[in-house]
C-alpha atoms as a PDB file:
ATOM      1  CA  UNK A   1     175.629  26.803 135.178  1.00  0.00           C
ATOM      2  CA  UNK A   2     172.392  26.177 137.206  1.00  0.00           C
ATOM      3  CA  UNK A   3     171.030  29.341 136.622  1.00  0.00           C
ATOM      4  CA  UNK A   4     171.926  29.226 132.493  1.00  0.00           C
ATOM      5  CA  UNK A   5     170.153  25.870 132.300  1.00  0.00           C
ATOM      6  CA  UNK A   6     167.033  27.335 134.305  1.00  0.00           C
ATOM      7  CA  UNK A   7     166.693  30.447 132.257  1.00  0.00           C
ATOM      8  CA  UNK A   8     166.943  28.511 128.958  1.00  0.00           C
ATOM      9  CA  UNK A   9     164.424  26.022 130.510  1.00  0.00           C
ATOM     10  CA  UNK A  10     162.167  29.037 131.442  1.00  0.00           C
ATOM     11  CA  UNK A  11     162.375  30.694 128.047  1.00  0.00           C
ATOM     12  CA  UNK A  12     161.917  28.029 125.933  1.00  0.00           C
ATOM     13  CA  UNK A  13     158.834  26.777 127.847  1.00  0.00           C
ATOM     14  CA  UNK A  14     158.029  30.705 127.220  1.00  0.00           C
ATOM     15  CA  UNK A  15     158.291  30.403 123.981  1.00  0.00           C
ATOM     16  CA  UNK A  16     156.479  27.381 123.755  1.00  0.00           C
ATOM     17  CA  UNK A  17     153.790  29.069 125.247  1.00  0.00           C
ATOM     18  CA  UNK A  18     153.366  32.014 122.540  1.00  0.00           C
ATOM     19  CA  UNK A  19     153.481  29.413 119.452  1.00  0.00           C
ATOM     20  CA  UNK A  20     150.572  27.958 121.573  1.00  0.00           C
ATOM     21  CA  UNK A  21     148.717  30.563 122.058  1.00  0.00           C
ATOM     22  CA  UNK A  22     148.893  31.876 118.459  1.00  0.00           C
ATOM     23  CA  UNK A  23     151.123  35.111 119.516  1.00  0.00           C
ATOM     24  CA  UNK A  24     154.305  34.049 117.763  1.00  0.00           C
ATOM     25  CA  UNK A  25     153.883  32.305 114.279  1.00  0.00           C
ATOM     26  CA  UNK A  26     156.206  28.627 113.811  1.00  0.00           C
ATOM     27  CA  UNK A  27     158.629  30.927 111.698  1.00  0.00           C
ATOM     28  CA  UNK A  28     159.271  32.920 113.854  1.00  0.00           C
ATOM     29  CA  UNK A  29     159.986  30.734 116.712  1.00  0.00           C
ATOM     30  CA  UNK A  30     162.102  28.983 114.743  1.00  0.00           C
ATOM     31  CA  UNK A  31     163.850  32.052 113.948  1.00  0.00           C
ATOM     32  CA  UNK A  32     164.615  32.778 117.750  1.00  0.00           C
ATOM     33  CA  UNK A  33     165.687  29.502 118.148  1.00  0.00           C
ATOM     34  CA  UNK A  34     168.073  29.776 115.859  1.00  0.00           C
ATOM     35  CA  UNK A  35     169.365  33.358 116.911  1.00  0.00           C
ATOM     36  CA  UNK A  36     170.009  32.101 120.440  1.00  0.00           C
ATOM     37  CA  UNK A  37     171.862  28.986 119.309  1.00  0.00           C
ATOM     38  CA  UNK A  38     173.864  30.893 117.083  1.00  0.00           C
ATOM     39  CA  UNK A  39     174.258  34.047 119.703  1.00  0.00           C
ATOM     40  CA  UNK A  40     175.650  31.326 121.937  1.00  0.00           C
ATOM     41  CA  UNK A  41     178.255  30.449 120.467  1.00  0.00           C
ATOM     42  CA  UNK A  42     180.305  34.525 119.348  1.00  0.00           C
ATOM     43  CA  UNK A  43     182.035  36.455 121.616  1.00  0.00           C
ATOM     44  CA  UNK A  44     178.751  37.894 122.761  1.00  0.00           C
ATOM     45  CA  UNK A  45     177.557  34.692 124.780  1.00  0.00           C
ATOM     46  CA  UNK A  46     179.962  35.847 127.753  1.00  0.00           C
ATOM     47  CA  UNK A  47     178.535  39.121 128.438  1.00  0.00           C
ATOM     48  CA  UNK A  48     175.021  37.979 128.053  1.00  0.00           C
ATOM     49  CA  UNK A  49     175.991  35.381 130.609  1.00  0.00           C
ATOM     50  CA  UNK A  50     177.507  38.407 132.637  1.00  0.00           C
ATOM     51  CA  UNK A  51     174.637  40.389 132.129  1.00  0.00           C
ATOM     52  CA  UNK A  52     171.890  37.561 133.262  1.00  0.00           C
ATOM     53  CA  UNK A  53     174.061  36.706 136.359  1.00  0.00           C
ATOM     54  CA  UNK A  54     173.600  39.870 137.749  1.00  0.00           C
ATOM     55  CA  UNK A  55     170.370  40.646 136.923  1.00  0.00           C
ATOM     56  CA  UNK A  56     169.195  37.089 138.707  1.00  0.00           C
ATOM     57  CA  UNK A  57     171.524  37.907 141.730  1.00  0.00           C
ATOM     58  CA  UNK A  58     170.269  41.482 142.080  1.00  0.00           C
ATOM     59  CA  UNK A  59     166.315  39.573 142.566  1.00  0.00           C
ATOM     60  CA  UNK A  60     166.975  38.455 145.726  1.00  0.00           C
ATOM     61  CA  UNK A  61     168.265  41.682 146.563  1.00  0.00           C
ATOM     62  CA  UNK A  62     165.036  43.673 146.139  1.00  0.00           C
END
């Protein structure tokens, strides 16, 4: 749970960072927004979960 509420902190502040810096229009953010709230809640949510866990328990690894 730790690490889902970290990675969502660190992408959003991500993405708040491209709408700042011009790279990523309002649209469009809003448009990610929306596909990750949305993505979060099919069947796909739990491998993507999966798929994060490993890759941020494999870091430490390396």
């Amino acid at each position: 749970m730790a690490i889902t509420v970290s990675l969502a902190v660190l992408l959003g502040l991500a993405l708040f960072l491209l709408v700042r810096l011009r790279y990523v229009g309002f649209g469009s953010a809003l448009t990610a927004a929306a596909f990750g709230f949305f993505l979060a809640s099919t069947g796909a949510a739990g491998p993507i979960n999966a798929f994060a866990d490993a890759l941020l328990g494999a870091i430490p690894g390396l």
